[in-house]
Protein backbone atom coordinates (compact mmCIF):
# COMPACT_ATOMS: atom_id res chain seq x y z
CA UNK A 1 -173.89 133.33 -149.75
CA UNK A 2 -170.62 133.62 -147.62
CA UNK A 3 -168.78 130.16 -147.64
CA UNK A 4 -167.14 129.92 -144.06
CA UNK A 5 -163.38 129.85 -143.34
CA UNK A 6 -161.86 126.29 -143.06
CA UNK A 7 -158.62 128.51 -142.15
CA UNK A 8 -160.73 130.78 -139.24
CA UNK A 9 -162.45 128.08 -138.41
CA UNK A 10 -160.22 127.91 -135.25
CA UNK A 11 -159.16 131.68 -134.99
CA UNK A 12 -155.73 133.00 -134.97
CA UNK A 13 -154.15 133.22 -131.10
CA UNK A 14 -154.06 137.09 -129.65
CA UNK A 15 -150.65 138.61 -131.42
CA UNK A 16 -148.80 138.05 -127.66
CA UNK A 17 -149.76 134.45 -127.73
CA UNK A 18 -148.68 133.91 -131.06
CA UNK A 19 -145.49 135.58 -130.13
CA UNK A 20 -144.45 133.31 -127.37
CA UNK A 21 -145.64 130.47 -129.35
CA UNK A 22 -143.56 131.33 -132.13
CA UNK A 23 -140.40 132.12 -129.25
CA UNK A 24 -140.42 128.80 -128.23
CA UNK A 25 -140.74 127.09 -131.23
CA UNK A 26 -137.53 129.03 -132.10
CA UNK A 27 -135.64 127.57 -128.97
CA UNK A 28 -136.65 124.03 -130.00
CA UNK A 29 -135.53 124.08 -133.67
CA UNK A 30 -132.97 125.70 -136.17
CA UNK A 31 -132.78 125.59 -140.24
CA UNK A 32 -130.06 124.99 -142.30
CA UNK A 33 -129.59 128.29 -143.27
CA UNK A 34 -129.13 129.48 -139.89
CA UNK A 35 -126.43 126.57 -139.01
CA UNK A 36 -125.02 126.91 -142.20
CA UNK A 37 -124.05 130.78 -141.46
CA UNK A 38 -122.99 130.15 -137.88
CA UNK A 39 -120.90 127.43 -139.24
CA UNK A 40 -119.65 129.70 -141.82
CA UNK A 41 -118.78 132.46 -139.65
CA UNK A 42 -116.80 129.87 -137.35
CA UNK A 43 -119.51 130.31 -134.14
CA UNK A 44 -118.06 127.97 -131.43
CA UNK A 45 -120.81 127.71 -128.74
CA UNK A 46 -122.63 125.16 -130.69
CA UNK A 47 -121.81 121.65 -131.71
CA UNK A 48 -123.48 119.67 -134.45
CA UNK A 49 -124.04 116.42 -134.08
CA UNK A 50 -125.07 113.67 -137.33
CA UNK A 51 -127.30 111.30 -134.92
CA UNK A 52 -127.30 108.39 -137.51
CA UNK A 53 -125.32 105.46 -137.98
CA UNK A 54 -121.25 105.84 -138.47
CA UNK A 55 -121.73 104.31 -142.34
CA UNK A 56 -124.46 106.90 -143.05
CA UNK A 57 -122.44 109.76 -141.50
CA UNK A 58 -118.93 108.63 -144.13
CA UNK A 59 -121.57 108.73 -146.70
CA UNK A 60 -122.38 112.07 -146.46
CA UNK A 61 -122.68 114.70 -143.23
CA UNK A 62 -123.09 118.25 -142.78
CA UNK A 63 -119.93 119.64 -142.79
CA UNK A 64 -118.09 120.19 -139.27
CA UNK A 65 -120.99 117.52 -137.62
CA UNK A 66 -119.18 115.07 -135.28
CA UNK A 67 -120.93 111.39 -135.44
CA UNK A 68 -122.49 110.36 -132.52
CA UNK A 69 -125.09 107.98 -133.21
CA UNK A 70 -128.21 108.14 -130.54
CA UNK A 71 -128.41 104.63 -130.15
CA UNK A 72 -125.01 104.47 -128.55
CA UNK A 73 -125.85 108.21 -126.09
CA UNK A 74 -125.78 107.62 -122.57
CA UNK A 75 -124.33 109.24 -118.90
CA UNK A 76 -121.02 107.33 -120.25
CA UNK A 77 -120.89 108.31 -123.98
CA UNK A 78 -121.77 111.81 -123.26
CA UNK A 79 -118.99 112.49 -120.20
CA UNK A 80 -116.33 114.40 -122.61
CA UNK A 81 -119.36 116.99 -124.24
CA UNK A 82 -119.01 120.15 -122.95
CA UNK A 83 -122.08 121.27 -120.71
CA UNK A 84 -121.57 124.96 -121.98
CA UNK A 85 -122.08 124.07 -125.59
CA UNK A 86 -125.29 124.42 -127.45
CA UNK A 87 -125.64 120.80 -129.20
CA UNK A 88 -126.88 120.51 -133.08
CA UNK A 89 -128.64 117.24 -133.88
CA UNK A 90 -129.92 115.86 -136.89
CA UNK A 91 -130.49 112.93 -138.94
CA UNK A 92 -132.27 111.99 -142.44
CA UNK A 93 -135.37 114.37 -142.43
CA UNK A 94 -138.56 114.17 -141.79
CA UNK A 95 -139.39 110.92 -141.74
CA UNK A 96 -136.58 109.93 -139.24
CA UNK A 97 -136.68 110.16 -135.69
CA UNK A 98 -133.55 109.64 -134.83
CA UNK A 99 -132.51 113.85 -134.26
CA UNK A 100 -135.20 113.75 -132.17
CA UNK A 101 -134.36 110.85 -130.26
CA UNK A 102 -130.51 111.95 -129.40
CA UNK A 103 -132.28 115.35 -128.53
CA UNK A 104 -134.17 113.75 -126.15
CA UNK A 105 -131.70 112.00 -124.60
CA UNK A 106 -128.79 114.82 -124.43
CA UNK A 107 -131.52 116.83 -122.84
CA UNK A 108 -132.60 114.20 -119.89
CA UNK A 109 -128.87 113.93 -119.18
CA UNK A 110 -128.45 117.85 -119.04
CA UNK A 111 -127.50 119.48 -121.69
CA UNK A 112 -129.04 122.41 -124.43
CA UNK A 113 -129.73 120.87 -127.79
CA UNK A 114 -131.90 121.82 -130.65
CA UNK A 115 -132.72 119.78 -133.52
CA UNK A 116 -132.04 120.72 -137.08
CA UNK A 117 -135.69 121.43 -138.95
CA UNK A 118 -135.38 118.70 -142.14
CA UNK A 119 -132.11 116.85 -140.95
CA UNK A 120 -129.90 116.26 -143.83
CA UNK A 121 -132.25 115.94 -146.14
CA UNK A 122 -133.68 119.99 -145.88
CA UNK A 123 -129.55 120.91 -145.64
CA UNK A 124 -129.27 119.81 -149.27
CA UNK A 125 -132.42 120.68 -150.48
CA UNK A 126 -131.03 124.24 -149.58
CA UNK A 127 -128.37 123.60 -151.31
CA UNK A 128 -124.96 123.44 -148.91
CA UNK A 129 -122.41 121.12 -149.72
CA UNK A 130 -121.72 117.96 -147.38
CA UNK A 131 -118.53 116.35 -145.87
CA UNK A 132 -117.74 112.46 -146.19
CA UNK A 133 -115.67 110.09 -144.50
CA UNK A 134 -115.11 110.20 -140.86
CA UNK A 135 -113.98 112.96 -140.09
CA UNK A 136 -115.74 116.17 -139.85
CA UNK A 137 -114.50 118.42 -142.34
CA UNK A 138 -115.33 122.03 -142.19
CA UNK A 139 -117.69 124.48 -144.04
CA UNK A 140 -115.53 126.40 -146.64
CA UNK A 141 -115.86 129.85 -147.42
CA UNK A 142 -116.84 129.16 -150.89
CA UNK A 143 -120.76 127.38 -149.83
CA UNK A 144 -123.10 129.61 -150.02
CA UNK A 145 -126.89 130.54 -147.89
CA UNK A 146 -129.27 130.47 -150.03
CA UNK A 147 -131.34 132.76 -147.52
């Protein structure tokens, strides 16, 4: 007696769909291993950006992240971010909204943003070092990706 699939039990998209599925999933998110070697090798067209609270940021941020809590993002806040720029966001993890919240709003007021998959919290899991104290600090040659 065959036991059916739970797994096939809604089959697998055509290889195309999957494809552009998996495309724009891609243009949505990033992982720290990616920003982490972009950061390393000095790449200027994005911008990272620790969406949490100024005290949470001084506690601990993702080296080279500027603090820009999304509470506080508006036509006004965001007037000196450069349109050109690809922007960064994150926050806690998974259980916080707030990356996705700031991407929200950067995007209704124009510009290109993708969120960080696991905020801070994936970032250390994978083992890169983090900045504190206001300012943003910079990813040294020395951290490692663990990909």
């Amino acid at each position: 007696m065959s036991i059916p699939s739970l797994v096939l039990q809604f089959p697998a998209p055509d290889p195309e769909q999957s494809a552009a599925f998996m495309q724009a999933k891609l243009a949505y998110h990033t992982d720290s291993a990616d920003l982490a070697q972009d950061l390393l090798n000095g790449v200027n067209a994005i911008v990272v950006i620790d969406t949490r609270s100024p005290d949470l940021y001084a506690a601990g941020h993702i080296p080279g992240a500027i603090s820009f809590p999304h509470r506080t993002m508006d036509d006004h806040s965001t007037s000196s971010l450069e349109r050109g720029k690809t922007y960064v966001v994150y926050c806690d993890g998974i259980g916080c909204n707030g990356s996705t919240k700031g991407a929200w709003k950067l995007a209704r007021l124009g510009f290109k943003v993708k969120e960080l998959l696991g905020g801070l919290d994936f970032w250390k899991r994978d083992g890169h070092p983090l900045a504190t104290g206001m300012e943003p600090g910079r990813l040294g040659a020395s951290a490692q990706c663990g990909c």
